[in-house]
C-alpha atoms as a PDB file:
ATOM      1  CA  UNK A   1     -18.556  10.362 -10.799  1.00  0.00           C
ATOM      2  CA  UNK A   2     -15.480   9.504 -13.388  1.00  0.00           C
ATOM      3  CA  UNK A   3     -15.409  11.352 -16.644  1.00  0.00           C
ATOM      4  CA  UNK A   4     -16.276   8.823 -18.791  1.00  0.00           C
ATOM      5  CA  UNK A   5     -14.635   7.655 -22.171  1.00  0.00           C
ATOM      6  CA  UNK A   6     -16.692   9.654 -24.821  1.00  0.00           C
ATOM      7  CA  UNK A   7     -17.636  12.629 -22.196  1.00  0.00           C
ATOM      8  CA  UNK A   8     -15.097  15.056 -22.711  1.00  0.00           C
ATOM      9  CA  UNK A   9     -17.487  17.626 -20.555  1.00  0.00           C
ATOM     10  CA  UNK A  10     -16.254  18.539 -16.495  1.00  0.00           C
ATOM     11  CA  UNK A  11     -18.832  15.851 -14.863  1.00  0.00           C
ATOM     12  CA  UNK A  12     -20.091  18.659 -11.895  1.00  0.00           C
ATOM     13  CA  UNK A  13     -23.502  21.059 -11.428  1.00  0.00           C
ATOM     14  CA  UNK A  14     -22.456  24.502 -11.352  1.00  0.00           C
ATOM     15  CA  UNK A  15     -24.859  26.114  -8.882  1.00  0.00           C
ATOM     16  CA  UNK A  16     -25.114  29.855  -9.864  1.00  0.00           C
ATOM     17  CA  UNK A  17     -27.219  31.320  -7.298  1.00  0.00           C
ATOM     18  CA  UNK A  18     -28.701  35.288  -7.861  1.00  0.00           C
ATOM     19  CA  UNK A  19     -30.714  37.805  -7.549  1.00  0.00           C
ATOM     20  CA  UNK A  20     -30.419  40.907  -9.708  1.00  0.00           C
ATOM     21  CA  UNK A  21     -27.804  40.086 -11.755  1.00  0.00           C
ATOM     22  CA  UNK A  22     -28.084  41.209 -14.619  1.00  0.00           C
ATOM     23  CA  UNK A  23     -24.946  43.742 -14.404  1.00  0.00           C
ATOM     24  CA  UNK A  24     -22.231  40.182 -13.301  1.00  0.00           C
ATOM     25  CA  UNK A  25     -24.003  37.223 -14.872  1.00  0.00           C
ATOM     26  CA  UNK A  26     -23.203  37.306 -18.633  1.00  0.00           C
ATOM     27  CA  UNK A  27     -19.665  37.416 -17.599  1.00  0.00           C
ATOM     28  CA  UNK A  28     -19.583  34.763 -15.513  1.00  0.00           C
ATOM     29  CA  UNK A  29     -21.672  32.643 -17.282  1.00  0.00           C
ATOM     30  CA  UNK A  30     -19.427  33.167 -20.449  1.00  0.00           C
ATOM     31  CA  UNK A  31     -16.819  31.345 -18.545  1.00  0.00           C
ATOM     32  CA  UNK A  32     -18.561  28.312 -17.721  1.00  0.00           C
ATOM     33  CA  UNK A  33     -18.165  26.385 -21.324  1.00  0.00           C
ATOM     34  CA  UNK A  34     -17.175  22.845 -20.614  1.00  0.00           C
ATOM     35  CA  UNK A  35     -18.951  22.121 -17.581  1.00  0.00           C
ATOM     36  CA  UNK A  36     -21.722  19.232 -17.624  1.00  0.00           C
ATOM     37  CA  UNK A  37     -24.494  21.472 -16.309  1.00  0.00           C
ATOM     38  CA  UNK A  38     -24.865  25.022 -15.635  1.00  0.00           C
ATOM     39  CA  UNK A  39     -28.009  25.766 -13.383  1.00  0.00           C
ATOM     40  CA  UNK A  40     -29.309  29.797 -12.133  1.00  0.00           C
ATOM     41  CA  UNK A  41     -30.686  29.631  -9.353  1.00  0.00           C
ATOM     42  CA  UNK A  42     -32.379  32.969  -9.011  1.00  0.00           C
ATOM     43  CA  UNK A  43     -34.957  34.855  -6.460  1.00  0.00           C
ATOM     44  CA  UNK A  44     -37.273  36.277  -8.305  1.00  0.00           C
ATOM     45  CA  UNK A  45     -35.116  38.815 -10.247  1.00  0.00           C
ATOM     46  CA  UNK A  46     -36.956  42.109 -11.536  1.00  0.00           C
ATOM     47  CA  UNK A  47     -33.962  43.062 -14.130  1.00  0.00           C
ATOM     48  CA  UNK A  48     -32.876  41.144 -16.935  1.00  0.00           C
ATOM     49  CA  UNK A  49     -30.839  38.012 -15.208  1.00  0.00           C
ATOM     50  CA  UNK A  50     -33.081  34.988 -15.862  1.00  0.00           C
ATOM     51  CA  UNK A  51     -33.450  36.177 -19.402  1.00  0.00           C
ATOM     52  CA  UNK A  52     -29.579  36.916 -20.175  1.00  0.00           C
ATOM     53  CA  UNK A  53     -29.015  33.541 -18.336  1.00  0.00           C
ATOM     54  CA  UNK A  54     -31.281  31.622 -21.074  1.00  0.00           C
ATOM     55  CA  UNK A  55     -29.892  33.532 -23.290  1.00  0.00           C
ATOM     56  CA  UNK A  56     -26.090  31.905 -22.305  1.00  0.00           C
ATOM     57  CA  UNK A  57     -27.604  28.614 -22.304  1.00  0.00           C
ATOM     58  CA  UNK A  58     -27.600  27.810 -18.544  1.00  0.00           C
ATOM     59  CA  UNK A  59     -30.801  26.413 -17.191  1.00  0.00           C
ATOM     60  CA  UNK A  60     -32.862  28.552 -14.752  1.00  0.00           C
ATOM     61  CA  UNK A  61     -34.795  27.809 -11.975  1.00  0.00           C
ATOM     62  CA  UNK A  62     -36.862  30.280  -9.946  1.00  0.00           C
ATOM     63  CA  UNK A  63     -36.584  30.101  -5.853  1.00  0.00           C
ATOM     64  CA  UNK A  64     -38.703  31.476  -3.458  1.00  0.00           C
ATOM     65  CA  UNK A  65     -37.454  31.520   0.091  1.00  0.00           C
ATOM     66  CA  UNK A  66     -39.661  30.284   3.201  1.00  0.00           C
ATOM     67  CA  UNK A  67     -38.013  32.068   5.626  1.00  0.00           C
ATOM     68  CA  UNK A  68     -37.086  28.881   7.272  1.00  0.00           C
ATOM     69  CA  UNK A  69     -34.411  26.324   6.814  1.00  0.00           C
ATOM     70  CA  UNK A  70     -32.912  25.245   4.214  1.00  0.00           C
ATOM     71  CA  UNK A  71     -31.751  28.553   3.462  1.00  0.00           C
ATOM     72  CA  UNK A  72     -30.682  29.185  -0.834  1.00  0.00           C
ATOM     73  CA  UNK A  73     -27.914  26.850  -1.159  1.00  0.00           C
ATOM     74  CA  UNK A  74     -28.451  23.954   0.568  1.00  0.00           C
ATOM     75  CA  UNK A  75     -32.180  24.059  -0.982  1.00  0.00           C
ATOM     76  CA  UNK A  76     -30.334  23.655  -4.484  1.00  0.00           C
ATOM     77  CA  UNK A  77     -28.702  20.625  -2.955  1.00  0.00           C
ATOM     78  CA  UNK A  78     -32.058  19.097  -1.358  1.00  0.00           C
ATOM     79  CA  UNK A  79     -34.610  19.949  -3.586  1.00  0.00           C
ATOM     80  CA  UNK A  80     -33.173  20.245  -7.764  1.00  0.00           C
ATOM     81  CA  UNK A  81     -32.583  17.731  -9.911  1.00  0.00           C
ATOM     82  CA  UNK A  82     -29.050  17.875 -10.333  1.00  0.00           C
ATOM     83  CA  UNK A  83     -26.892  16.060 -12.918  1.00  0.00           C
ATOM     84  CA  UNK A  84     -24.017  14.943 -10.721  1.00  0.00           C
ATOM     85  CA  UNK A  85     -23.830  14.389  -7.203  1.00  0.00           C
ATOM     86  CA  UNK A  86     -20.242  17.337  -7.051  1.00  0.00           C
ATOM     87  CA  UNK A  87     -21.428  20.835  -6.742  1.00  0.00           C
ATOM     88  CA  UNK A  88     -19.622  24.042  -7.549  1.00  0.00           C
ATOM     89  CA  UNK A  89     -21.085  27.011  -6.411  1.00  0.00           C
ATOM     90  CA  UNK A  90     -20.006  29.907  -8.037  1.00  0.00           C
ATOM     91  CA  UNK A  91     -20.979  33.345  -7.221  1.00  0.00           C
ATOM     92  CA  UNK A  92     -22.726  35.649 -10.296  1.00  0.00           C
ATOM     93  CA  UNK A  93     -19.365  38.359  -9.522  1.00  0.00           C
ATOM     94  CA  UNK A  94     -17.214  35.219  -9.685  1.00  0.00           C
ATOM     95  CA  UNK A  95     -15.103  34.427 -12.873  1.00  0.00           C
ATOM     96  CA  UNK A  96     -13.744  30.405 -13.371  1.00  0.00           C
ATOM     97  CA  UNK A  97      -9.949  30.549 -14.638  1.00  0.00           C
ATOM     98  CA  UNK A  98      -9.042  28.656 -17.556  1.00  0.00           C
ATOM     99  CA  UNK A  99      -6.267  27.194 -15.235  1.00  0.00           C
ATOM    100  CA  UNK A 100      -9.045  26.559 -12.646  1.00  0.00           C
ATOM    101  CA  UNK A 101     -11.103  24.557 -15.593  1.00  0.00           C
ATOM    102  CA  UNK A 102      -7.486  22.891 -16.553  1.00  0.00           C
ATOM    103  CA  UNK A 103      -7.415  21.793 -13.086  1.00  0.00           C
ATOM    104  CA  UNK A 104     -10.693  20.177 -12.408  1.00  0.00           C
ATOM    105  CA  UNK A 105     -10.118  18.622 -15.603  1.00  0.00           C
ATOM    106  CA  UNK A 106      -7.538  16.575 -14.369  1.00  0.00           C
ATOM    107  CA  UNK A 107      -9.392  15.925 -10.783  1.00  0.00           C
ATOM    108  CA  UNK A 108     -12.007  14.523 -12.376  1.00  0.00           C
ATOM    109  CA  UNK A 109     -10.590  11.900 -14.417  1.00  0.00           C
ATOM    110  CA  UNK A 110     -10.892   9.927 -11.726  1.00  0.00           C
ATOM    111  CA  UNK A 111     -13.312   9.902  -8.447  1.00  0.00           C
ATOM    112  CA  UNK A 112     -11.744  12.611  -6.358  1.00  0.00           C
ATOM    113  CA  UNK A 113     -10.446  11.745  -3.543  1.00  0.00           C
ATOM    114  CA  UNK A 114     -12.323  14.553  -0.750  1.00  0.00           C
ATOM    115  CA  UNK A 115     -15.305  14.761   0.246  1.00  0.00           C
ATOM    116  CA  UNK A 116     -15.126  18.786  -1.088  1.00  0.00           C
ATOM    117  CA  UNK A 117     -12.365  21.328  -1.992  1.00  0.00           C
ATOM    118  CA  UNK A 118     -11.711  24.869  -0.982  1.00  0.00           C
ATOM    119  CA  UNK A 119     -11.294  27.329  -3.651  1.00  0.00           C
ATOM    120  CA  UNK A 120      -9.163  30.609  -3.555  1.00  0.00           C
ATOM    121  CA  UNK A 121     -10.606  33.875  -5.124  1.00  0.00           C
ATOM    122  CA  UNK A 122      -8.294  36.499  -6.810  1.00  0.00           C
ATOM    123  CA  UNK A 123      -9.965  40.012  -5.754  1.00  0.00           C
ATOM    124  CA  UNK A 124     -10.386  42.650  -9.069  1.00  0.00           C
ATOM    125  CA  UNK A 125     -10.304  45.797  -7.903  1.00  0.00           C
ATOM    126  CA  UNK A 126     -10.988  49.132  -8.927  1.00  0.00           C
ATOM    127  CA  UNK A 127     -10.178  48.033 -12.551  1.00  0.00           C
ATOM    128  CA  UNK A 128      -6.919  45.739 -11.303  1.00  0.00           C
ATOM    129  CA  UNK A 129      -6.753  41.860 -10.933  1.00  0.00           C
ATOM    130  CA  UNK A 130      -4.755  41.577  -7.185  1.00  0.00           C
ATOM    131  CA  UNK A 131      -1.829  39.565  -7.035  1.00  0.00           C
ATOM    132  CA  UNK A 132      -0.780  40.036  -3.486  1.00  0.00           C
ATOM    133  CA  UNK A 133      -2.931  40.410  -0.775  1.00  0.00           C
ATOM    134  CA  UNK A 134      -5.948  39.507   1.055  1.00  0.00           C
ATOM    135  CA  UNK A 135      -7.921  36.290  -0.599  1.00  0.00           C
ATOM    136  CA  UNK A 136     -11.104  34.396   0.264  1.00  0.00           C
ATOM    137  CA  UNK A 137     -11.118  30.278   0.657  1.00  0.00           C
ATOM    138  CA  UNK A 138     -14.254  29.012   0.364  1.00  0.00           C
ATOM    139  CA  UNK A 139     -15.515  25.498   0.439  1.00  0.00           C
ATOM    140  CA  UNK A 140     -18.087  25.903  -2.468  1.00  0.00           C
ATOM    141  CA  UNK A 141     -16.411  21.965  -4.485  1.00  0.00           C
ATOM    142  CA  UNK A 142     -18.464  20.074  -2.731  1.00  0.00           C
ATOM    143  CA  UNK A 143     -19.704  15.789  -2.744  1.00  0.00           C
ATOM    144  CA  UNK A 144     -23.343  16.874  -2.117  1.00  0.00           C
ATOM    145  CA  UNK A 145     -23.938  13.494  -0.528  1.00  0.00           C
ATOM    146  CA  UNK A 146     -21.195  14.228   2.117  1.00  0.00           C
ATOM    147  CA  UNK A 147     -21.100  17.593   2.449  1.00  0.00           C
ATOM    148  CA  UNK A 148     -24.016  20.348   4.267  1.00  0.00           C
ATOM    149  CA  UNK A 149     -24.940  23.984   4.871  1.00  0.00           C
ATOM    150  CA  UNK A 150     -25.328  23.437   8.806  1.00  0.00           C
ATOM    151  CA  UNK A 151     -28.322  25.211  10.274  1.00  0.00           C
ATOM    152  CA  UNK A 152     -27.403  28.370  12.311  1.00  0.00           C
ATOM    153  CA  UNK A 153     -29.544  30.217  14.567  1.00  0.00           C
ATOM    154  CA  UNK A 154     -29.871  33.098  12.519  1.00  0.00           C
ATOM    155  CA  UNK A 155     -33.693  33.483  11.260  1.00  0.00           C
ATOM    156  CA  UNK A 156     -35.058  36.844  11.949  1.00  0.00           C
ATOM    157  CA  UNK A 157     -31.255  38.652  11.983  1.00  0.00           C
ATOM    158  CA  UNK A 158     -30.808  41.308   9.641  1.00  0.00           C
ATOM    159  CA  UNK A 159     -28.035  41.464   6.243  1.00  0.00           C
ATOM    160  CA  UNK A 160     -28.740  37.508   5.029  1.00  0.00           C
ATOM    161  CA  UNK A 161     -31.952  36.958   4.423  1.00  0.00           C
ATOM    162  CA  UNK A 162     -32.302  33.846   2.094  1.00  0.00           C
ATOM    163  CA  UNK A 163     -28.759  32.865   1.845  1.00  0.00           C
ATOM    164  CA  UNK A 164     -25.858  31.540   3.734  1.00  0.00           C
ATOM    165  CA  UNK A 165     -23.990  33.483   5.522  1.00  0.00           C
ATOM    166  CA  UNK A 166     -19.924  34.110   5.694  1.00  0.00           C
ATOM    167  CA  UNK A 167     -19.513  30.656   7.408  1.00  0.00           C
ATOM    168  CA  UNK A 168     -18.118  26.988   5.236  1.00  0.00           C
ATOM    169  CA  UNK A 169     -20.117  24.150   4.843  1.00  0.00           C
ATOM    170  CA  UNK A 170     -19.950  20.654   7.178  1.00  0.00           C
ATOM    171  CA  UNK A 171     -18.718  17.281   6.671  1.00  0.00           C
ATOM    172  CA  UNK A 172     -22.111  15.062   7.395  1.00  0.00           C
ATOM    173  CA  UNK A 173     -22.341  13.039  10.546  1.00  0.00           C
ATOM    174  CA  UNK A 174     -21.764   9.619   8.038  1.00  0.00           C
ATOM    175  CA  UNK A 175     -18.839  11.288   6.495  1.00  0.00           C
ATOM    176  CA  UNK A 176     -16.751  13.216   9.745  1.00  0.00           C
ATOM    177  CA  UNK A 177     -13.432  11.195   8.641  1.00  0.00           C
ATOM    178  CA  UNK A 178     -13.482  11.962   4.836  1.00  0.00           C
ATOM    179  CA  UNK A 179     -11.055  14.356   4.004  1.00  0.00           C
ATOM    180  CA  UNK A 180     -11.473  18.197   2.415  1.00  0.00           C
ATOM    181  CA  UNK A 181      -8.988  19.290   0.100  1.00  0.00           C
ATOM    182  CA  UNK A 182      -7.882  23.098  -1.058  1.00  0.00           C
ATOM    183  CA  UNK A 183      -7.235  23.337  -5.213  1.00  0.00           C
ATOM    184  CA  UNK A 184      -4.217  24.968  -6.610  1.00  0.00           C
ATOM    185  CA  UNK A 185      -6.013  27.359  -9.081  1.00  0.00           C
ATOM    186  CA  UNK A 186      -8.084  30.565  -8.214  1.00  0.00           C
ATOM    187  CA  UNK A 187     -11.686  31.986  -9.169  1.00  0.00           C
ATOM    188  CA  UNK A 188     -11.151  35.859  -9.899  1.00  0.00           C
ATOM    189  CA  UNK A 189     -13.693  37.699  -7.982  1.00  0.00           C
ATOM    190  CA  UNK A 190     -15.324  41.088  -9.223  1.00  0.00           C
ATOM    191  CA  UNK A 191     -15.476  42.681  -5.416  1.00  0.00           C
ATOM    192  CA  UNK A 192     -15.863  46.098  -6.226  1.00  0.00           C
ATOM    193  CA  UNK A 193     -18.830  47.254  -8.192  1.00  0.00           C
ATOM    194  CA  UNK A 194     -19.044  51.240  -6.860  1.00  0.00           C
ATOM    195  CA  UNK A 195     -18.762  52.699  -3.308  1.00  0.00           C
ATOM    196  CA  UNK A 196     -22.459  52.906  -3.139  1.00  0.00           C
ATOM    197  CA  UNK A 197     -23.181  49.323  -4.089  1.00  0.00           C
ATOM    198  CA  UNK A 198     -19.910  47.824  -1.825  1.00  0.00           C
ATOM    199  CA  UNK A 199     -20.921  49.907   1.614  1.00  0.00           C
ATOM    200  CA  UNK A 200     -24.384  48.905   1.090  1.00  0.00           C
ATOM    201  CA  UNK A 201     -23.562  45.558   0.803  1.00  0.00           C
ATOM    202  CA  UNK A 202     -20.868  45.135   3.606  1.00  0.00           C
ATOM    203  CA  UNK A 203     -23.539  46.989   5.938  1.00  0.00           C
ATOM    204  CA  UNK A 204     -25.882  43.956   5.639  1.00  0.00           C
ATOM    205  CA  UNK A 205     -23.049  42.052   5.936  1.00  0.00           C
ATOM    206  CA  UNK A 206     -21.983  44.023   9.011  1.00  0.00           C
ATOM    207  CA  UNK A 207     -25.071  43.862  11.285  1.00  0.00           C
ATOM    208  CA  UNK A 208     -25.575  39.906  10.443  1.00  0.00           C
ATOM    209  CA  UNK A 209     -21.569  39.415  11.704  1.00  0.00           C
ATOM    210  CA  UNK A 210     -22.754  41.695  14.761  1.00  0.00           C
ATOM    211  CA  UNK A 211     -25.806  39.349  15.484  1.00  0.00           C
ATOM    212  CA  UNK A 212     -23.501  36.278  15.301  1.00  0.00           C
ATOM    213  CA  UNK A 213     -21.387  36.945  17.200  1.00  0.00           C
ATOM    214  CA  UNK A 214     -23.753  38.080  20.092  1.00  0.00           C
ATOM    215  CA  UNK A 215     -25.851  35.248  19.705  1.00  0.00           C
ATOM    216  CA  UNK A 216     -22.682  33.309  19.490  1.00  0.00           C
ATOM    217  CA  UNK A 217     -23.919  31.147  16.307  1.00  0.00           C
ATOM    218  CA  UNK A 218     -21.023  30.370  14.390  1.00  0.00           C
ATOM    219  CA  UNK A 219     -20.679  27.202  13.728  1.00  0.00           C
ATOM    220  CA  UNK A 220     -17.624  24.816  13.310  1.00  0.00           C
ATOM    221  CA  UNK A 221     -15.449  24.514  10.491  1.00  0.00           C
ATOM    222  CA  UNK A 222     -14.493  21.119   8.459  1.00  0.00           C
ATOM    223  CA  UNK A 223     -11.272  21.647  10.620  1.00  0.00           C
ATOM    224  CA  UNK A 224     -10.239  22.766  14.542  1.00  0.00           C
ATOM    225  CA  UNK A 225      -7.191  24.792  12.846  1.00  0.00           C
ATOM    226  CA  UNK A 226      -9.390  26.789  10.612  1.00  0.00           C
ATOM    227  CA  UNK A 227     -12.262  27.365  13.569  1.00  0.00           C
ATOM    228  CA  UNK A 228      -9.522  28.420  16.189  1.00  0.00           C
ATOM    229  CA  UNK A 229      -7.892  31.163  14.018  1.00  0.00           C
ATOM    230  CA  UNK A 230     -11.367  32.573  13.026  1.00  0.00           C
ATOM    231  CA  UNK A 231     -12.482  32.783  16.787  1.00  0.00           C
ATOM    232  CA  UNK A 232      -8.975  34.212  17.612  1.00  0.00           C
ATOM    233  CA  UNK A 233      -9.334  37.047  15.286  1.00  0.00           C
ATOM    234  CA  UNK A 234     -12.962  37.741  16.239  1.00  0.00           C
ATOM    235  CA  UNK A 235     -11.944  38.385  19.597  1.00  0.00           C
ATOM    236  CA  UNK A 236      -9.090  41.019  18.865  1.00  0.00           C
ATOM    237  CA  UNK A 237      -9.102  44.036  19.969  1.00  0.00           C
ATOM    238  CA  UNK A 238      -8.186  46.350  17.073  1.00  0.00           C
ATOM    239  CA  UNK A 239      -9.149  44.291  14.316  1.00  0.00           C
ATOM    240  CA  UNK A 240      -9.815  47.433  11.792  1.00  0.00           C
ATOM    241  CA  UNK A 241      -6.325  48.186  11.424  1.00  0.00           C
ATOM    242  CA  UNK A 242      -5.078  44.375  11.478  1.00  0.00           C
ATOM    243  CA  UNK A 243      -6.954  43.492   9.026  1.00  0.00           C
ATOM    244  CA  UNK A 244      -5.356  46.216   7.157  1.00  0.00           C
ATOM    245  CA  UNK A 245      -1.893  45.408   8.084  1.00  0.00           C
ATOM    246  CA  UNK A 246      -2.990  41.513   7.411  1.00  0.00           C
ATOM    247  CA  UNK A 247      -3.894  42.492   3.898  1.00  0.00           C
ATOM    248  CA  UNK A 248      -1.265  45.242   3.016  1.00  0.00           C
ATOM    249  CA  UNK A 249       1.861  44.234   4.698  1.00  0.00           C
ATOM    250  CA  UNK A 250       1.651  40.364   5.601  1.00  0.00           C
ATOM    251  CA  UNK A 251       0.025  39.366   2.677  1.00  0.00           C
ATOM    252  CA  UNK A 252       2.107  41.630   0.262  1.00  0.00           C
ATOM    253  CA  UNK A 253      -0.579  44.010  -0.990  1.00  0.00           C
ATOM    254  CA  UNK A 254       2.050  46.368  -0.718  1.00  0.00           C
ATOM    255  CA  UNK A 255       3.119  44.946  -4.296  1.00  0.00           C
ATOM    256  CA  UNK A 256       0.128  46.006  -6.160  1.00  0.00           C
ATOM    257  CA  UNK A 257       0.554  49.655  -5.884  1.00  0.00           C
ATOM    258  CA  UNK A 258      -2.557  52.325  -5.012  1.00  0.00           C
ATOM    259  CA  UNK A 259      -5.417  49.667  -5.784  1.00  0.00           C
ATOM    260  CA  UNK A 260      -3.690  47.123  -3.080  1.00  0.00           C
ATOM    261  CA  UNK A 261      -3.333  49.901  -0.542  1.00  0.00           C
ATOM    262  CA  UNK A 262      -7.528  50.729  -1.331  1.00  0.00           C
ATOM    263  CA  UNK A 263      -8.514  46.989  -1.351  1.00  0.00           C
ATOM    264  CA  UNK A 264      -6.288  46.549   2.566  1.00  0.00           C
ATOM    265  CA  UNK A 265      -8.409  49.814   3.661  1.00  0.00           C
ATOM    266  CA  UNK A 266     -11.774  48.300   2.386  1.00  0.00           C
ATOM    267  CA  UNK A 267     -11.300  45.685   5.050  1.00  0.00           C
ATOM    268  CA  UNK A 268     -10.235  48.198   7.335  1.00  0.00           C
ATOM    269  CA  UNK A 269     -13.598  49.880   6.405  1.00  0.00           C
ATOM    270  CA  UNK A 270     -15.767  47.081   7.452  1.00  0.00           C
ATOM    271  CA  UNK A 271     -14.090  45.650  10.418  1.00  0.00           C
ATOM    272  CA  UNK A 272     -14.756  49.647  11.788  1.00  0.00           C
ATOM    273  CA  UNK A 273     -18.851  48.704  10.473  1.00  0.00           C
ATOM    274  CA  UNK A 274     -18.757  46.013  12.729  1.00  0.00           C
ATOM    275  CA  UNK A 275     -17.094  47.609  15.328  1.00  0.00           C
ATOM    276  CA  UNK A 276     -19.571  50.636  15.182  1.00  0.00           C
ATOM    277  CA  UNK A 277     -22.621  48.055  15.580  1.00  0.00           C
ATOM    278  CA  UNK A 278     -21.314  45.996  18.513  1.00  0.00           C
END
């Protein structure tokens, strides 16, 4: 949908999904001024993060999982009553750029021409915004009526639960030539909380990788490129440390002192969880 005349507002629903929140979601909220609608989409929080979230204006909405299909996101998508038909999930640690904001601006004068957009997060760790190393692309700009969560056979694995897991969203069947494009400008992601909260966290996330790949459930990716270099690297042998050498040396982390060498050994960290579980 084109901005129109009078609407100076970004015409897309950002999705906020959560669940105990309270400690990210004023900040991230705080950054979402200018956007058409801003929805939480939370699970039954027992802190404070549906009231602070009323409290920044977005609108909340309560979700309580089936344990089936559709799993969090793709419910929003199905089942809310959304304002446009482009989505933007953004994550409750998640920060949107001004220059990210400057950016859609100018996409959205206009119908865009993809079917979604992948989006780039800038890590901040340990107190320091990265600017080398190791960054997530996520398809989470998305045309809602050409774009899905596919269905994975993960019910009943451990670390997930409710939500999607570390895979990308599908082109539709109706919509396998439309084109997916990657935007210029960064979300800055809050990855690092404490060492108790981040090894709890990447040990759910560890066992449900583990269970994927055994029951050999990952699904495709909106391109052959991106799907052959993924199952390349989860069939190396000594992932840990090239994952660290990925993130530190290739990628430059190098550059950004004691807190890029820390952020290069987290994912050495994890890649050892999964390697412990398999």
């Amino acid at each position: 949908m084109p901005q129109s005349e009078g609407d100076k507002s970004i015409p897309i629903s950002v999705l906020v999904v959560t669940k105990n929140e309270e400690r990210n979601i004023k900040r991230c909220l705080s950054a979402l001024s200018g956007f058409g609608e801003v929805i939480v989409v939370d699970s039954n929080s027992t802190d404070e993060t549906q009231k602070v979230s009323e409290e920044c204006g977005a609108r909340v909405e309560n979700f309580i999982w089936d344990e089936r299909y559709p799993k969090k996101r793709q419910w929003c998508l199905d089942n809310l009553s959304l304002k446009y038909d482009w989505a933007f999930f953004v994550d409750a640690d998640e920060v949107v750029t001004e220059d990210l904001k400057d950016e859609l601006c100018g996409l959205f004068r206009s119908e865009p021409p993809c079917a979604g957009y992948f989006v780039r997060g800038r890590y901040h760790w340990r107190d320091k915004v990265l600017r080398y190393g190791l960054r997530n692309n996520k398809l989470c700009l998305l045309d809602r009526r050409k774009v899905m969560f596919p269905v994975v056979d993960d019910l009943g694995v451990p670390g997930m639960g409710e939500i999607e897991g570390h895979y990308q969203p599908v082109l539709k069947d109706s919509y396998k030539d439309a084109q997916i494009g990657q935007l210029e400008n960064s979300l800055l992601h809050y990855a690092y909380e404490d060492q108790e909260s981040w090894s709890r966290r990447h040990e759910r996330y560890a066992d449900w990788e583990v269970a994927m790949n055994k029951k050999g459930a990952w699904p495709g990716e909106v391109s052959a490129g991106r799907s052959l270099a993924k199952r390349l690297f989860r069939a190396l042998p000594f992932r840990p440390a090239i994952a660290f050498l990925h993130s530190y040396v290739f990628k430059g982390g190098v550059l950004d002192g004691r807190a890029g060498f820390d952020f290069a050994l987290s994912r050495l960290i994890y890649y050892r969880m999964i390697r412990a579980r398999s």
